[in-house]
Protein backbone atom coordinates (compact mmCIF):
# COMPACT_ATOMS: atom_id res chain seq x y z
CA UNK A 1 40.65 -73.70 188.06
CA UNK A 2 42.50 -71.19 189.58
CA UNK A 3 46.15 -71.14 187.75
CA UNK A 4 47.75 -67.80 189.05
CA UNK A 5 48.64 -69.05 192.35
CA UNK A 6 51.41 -67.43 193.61
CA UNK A 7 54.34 -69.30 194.85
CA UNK A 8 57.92 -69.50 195.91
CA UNK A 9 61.33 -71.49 194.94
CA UNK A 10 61.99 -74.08 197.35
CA UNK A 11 65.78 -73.54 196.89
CA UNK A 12 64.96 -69.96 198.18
CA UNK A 13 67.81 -68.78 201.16
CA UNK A 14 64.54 -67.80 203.13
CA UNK A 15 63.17 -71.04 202.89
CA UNK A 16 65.96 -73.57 203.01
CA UNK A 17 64.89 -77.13 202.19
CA UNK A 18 63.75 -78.48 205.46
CA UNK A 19 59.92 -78.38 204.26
CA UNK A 20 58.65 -81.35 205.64
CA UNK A 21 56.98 -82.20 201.74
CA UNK A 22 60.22 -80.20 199.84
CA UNK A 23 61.28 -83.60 198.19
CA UNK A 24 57.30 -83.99 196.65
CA UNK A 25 57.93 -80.55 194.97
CA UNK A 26 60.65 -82.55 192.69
CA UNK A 27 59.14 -83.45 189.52
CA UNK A 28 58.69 -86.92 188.63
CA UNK A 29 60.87 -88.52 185.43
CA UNK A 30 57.43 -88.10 183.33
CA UNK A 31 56.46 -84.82 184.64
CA UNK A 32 59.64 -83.38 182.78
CA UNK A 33 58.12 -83.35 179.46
CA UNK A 34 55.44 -81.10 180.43
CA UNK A 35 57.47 -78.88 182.43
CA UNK A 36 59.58 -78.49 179.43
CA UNK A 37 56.94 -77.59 177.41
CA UNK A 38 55.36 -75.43 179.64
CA UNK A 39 56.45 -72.01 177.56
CA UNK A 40 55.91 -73.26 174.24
CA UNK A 41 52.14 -74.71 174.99
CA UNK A 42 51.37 -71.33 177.02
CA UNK A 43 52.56 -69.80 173.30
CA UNK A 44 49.68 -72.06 172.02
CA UNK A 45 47.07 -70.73 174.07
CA UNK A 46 47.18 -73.94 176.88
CA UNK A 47 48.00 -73.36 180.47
CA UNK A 48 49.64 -75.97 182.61
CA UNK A 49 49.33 -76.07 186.67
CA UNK A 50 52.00 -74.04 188.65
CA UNK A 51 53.54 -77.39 189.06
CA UNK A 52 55.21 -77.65 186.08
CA UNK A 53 56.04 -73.56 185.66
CA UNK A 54 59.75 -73.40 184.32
CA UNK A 55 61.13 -71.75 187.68
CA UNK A 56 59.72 -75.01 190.05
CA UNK A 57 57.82 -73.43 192.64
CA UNK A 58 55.69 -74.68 195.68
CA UNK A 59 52.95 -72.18 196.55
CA UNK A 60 52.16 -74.21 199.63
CA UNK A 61 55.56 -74.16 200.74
CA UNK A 62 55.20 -70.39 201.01
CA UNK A 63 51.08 -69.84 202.75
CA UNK A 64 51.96 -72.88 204.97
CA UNK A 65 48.37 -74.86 203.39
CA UNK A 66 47.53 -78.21 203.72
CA UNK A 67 49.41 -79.27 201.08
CA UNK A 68 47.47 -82.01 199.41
CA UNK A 69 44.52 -79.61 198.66
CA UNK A 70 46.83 -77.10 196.83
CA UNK A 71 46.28 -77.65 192.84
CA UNK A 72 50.36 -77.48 192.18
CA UNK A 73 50.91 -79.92 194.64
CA UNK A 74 49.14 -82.69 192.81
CA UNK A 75 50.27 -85.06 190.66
CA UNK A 76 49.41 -88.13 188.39
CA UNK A 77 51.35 -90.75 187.67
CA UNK A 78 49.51 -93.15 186.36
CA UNK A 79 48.28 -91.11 183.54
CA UNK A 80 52.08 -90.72 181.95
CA UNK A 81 51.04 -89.53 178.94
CA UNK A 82 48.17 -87.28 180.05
CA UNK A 83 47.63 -83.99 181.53
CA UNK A 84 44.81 -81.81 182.06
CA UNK A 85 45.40 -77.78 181.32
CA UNK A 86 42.89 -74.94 181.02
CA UNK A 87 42.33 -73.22 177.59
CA UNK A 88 43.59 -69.56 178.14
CA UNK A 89 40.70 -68.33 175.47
CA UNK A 90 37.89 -68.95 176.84
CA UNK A 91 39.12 -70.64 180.61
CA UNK A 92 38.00 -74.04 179.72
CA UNK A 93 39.52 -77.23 180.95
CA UNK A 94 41.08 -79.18 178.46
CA UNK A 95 43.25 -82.67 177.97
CA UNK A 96 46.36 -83.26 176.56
CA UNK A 97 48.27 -85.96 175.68
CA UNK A 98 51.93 -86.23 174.60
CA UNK A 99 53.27 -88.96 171.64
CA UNK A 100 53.58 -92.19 172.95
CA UNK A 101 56.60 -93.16 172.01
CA UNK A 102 57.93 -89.67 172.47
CA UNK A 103 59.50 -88.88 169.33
CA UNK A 104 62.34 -86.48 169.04
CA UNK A 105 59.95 -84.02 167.50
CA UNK A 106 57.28 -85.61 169.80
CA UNK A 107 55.43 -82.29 171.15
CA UNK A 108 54.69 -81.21 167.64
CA UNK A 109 52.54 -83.73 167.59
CA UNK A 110 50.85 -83.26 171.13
CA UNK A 111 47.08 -83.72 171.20
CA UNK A 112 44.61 -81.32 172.44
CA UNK A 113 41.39 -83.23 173.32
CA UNK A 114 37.86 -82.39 175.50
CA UNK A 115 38.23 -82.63 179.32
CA UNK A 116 36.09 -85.97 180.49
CA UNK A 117 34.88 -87.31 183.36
CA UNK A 118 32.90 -90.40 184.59
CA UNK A 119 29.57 -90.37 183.74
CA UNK A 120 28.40 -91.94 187.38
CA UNK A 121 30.61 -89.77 188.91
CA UNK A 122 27.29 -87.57 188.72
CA UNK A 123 23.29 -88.64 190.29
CA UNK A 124 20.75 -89.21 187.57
CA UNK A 125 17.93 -86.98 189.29
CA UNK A 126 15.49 -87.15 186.65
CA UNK A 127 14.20 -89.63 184.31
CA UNK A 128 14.13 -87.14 181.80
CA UNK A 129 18.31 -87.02 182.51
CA UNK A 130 18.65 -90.76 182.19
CA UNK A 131 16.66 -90.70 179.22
CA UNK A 132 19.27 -88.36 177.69
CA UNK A 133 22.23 -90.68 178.78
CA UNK A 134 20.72 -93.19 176.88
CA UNK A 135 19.94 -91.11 174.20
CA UNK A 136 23.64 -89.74 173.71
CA UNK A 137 25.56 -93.21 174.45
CA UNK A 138 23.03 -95.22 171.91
CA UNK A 139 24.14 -92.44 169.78
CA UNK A 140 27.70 -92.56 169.95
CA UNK A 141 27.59 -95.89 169.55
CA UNK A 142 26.02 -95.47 166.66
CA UNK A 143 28.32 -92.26 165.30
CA UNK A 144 31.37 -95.12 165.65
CA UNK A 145 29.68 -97.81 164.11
CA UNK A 146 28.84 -95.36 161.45
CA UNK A 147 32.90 -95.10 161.05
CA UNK A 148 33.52 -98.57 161.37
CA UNK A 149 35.11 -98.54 164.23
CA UNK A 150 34.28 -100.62 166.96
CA UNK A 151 34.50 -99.87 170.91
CA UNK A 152 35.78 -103.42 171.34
CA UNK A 153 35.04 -102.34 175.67
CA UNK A 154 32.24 -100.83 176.30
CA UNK A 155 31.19 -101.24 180.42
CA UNK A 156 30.50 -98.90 183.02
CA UNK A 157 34.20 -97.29 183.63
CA UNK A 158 34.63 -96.33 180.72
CA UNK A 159 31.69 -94.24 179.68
CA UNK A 160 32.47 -90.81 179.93
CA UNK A 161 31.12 -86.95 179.91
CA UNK A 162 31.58 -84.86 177.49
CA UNK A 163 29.86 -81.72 176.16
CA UNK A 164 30.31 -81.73 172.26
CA UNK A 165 27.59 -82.68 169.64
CA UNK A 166 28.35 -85.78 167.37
CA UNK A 167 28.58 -85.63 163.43
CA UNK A 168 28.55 -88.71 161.54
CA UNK A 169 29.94 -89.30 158.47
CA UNK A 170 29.22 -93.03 157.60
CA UNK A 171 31.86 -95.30 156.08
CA UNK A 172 31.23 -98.63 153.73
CA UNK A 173 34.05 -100.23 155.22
CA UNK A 174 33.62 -104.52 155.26
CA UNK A 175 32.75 -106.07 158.74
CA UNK A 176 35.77 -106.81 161.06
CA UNK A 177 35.98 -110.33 162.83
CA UNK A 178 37.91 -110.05 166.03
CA UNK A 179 38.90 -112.82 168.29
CA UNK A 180 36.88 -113.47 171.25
CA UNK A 181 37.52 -112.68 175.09
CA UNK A 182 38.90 -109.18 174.84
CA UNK A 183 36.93 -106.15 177.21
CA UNK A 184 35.86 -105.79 180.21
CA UNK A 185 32.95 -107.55 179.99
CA UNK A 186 33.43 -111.00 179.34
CA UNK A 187 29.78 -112.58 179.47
CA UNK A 188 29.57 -111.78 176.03
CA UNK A 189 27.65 -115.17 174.41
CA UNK A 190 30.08 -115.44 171.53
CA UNK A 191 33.36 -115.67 173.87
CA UNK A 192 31.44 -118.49 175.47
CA UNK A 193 32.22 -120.45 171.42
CA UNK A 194 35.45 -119.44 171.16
CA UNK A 195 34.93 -118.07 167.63
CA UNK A 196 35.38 -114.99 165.64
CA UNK A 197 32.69 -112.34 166.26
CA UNK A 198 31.40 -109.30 165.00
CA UNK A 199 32.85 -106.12 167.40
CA UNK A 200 30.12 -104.34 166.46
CA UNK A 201 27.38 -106.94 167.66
CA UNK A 202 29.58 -106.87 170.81
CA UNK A 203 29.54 -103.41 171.89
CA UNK A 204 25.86 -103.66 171.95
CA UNK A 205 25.56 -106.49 173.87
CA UNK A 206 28.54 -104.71 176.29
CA UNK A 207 26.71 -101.40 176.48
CA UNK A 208 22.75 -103.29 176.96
CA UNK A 209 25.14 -104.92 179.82
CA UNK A 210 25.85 -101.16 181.30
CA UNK A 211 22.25 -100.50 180.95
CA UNK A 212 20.97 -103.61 182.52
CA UNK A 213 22.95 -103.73 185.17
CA UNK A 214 23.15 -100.03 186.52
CA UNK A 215 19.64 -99.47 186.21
CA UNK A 216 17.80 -103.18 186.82
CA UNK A 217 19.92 -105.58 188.54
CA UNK A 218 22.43 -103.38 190.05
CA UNK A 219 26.17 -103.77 190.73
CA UNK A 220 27.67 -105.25 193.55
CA UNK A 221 30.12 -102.56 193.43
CA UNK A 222 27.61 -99.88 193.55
CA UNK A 223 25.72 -101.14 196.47
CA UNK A 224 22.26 -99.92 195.13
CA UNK A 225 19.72 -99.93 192.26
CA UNK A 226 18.55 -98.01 190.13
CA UNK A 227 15.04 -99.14 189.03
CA UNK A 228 11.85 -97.40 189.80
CA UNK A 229 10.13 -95.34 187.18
CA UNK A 230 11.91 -96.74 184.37
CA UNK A 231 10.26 -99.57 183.73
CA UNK A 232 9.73 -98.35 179.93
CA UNK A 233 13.08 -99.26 179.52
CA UNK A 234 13.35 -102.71 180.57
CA UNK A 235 13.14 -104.47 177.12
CA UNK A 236 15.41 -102.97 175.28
CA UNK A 237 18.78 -103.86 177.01
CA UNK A 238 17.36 -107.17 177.35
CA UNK A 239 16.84 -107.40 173.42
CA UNK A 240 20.59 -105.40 173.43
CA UNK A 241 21.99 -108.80 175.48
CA UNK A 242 20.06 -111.55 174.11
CA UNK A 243 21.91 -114.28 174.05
CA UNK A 244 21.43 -115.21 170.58
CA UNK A 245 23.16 -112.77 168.77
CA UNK A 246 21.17 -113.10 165.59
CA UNK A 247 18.23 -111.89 167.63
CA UNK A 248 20.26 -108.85 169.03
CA UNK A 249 19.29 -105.46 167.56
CA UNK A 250 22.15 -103.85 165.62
CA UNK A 251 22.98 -100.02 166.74
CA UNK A 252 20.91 -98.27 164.26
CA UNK A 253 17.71 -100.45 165.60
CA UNK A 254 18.75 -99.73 169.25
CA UNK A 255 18.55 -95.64 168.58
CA UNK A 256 15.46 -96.19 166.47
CA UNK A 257 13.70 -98.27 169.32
CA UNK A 258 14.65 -95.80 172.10
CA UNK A 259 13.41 -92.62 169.83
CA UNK A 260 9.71 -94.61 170.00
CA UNK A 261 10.24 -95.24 173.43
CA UNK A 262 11.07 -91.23 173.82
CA UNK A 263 7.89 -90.22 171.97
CA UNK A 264 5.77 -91.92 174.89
CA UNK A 265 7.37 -90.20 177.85
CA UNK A 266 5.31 -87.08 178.26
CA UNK A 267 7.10 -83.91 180.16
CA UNK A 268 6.16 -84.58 183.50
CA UNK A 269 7.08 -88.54 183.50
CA UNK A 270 10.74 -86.94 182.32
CA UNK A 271 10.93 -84.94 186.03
CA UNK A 272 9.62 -87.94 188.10
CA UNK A 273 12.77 -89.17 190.13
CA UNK A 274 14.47 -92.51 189.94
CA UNK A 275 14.79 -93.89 193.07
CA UNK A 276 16.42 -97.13 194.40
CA UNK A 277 14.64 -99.59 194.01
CA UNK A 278 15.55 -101.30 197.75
CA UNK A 279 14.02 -98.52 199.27
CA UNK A 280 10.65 -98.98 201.42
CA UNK A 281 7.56 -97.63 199.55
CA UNK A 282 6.64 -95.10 202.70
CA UNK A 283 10.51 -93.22 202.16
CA UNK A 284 9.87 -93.87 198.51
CA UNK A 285 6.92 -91.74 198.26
CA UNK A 286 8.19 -88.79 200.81
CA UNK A 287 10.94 -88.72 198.86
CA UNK A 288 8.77 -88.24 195.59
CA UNK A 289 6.74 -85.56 196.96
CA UNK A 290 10.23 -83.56 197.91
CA UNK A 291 10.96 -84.17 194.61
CA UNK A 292 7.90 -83.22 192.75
CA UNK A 293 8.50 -79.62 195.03
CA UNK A 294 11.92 -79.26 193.75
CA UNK A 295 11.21 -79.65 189.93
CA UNK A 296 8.49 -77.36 190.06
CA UNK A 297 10.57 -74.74 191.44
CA UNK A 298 12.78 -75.42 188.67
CA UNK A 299 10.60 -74.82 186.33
CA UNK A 300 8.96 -71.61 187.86
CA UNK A 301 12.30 -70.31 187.95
C-alpha cells in the first residue's frame, strides 16, 4: 500500500469547496477516533491511510482521479471498530481494532492483530494447495479445542487467511454445554433435539459442512464444484457430519485421519489440478494437460 500520497486541504482558497465529492472527504462520526489517533499510533510504529491524517486532506481532490480508486478516499463503515494500517517496520499490512465500548482511556487498549482475508477469495490450483487448507483449518481447529475454546460458527465466510504458525498450549478445562441453534450453519443434528450440545462436537460437524459442501456438493451461491481429483477426501467430512454425533470423529481424530490420508498423496498427485466437476471430460483433460505444462515450469524454475 502506497501511504505517502500527496494531497491537498479541501478548505484550500485555490480549491474552494465546489468538488463535486468535497462533502465524502468529511469524516464519518466513527472515523474520528482514528483520525484522532492518527499521531499517537504513527508514534507506535502503525500508519493509518491519508484519510484520517490530522490536517484532512483529499489527494484526489488535487490530481483530479477517479475518486473511488484513490486509497484515502475509501471508507468502511460497517467495520466501526476496525481499521486496517500498514506496519511502518517492516511495510506489512496490519488490523486494528479500537475498545468496544470506547473507554475514556480506550486507545490504550487498542489491538494490533494480523491482516486477514477470505480464504475463497483465492483459486485452489493444486491439490497439493487444498491439501494444505485442510491441513491448517483441521489444525486450528484443533489449536482452539486444545484451549477450550470453541468456534461456536464455523462455515465458509468465516474462514480466513492468515500467515502465522500455530502453538498450542492445551488446557484441562471441563466440557461446555451450549444451547442449540446458534451459527451459521444450522443443520447441525443436535439443534434438530433441542438439547444441550457439546460446541466442540459442533464445530466439527460445521467445518466437515465447509468441506463437504465446497468441494463435493457445491454451493448454490458459488455456482460450481469443486470435485475432481480429490476423491481421497470424500470420507472424512462425511465421518466429520455424521449424523450421529457419537459416531463423529473428535478434532484430534480428524488431524490424525487427514495426516494418513497425506502420507498417500505422492508429489505429483499434489500438482494435479482440481477442476469442476460440471465440466465435460474433453475441456477437462485440455485443461489438465495446460496444467501439467504450467507446474512443470514451476518446478524447473
Amino acid at each position: 500500500m502506497d501511504r505517502s500520497s500527496e494531497c491537498i486541504r479541501l478548505d484550500d482558497p485555490k480549491m474552494g469547496s465546489t468538488h463535486p465529492f468535497c462533502h465524502h472527504q468529511q469524516l464519518e462520526e466513527f472515523e474520528i477516533f482514528w483520525r484522532d489517533h492518527y499521531d499517537w499510533l504513527k508514534e507506535k510504529g502503525y500508519l493509518l491511510c491519508p484519510r484520517y491524517h490530522p490536517t484532512s486532506v483529499a489527494s484526489w481532490a488535487r490530481t483530479g482521479s477517479f475518486p473511488h480508486g484513490c486509497e484515502d478516499f475509501q471508507m468502511q463503515p460497517q467495520f466501526d471498530y476496525n481499521m486496517d494500517a500498514i506496519c511502518i517496520a517492516d511495510g506489512k499490512p496490519i488490523m486494528l481494532r479500537r475498545p468496544d465500548p470506547l473507554l475514556e482511556e480506550g486507545r490504550n487498549f487498542t489491538r494490533v492483530l494480523s491482516y486477514l482475508v477470505r480464504w475463497d477469495q483465492t483459486e485452489l490450483e493444486t491439490v497439493g494447495e487444498l491439501v494444505d487448507f485442510c491441513s491448517q483449518v483441521f489444525q486450528g481447529l484443533q489449536y482452539i479445542h486444545a484451549l477450550n475454546i470453541a468456534h461456536n460458527d464455523a462455515k465458509l465466510s468465516d474462514i480466513m487467511i492468515d500467515w502465522l504458525p500455530l502453538e498450542c498450549n492445551c488446557s484441562s478445562s471441563p466440557p461446555l454445554q451450549m444451547q442449540p441453534g446458534y451459527g451459521g450453519d444450522q443443520s447441525v443434528p443436535e439443534f434438530k433435539w433441542n438439547e444441550p450440545c457439546d460446541p466442540f462436537a459442533v464445530d466439527v460437524y460445521c467445518l466437515g459442512n465447509v468441506i463437504w459442501k465446497k468441494f463435493f456438493t457445491g454451493e448454490p451461491t458459488l455456482g460450481y464444484l469443486l470435485s475432481r481429483n480429490v476423491r481421497f477426501l470424500k470420507q472424512l467430512p462425511l465421518d466429520m457430519t455424521h449424523e450421529d454425533p457419537a459416531k463423529q470423529p473428535m478434532v484430534d481424530e480428524v488431524v490424525g485421519c487427514f495426516k494418513e490420508i497425506q502420507k498417500g498423496l505422492n508429489w505429483w498427485k499434489l500438482h494435479f489440478c482440481v477442476s469442476d466437476k460440471t465440466a465435460c471430460l474433453f475441456f477437462y483433460h485440455i485443461y489438465s494437460l495446460i496444467h501439467c505444462i504450467v507446474q512443470l515450469s514451476y518446478m524447473i524454475q
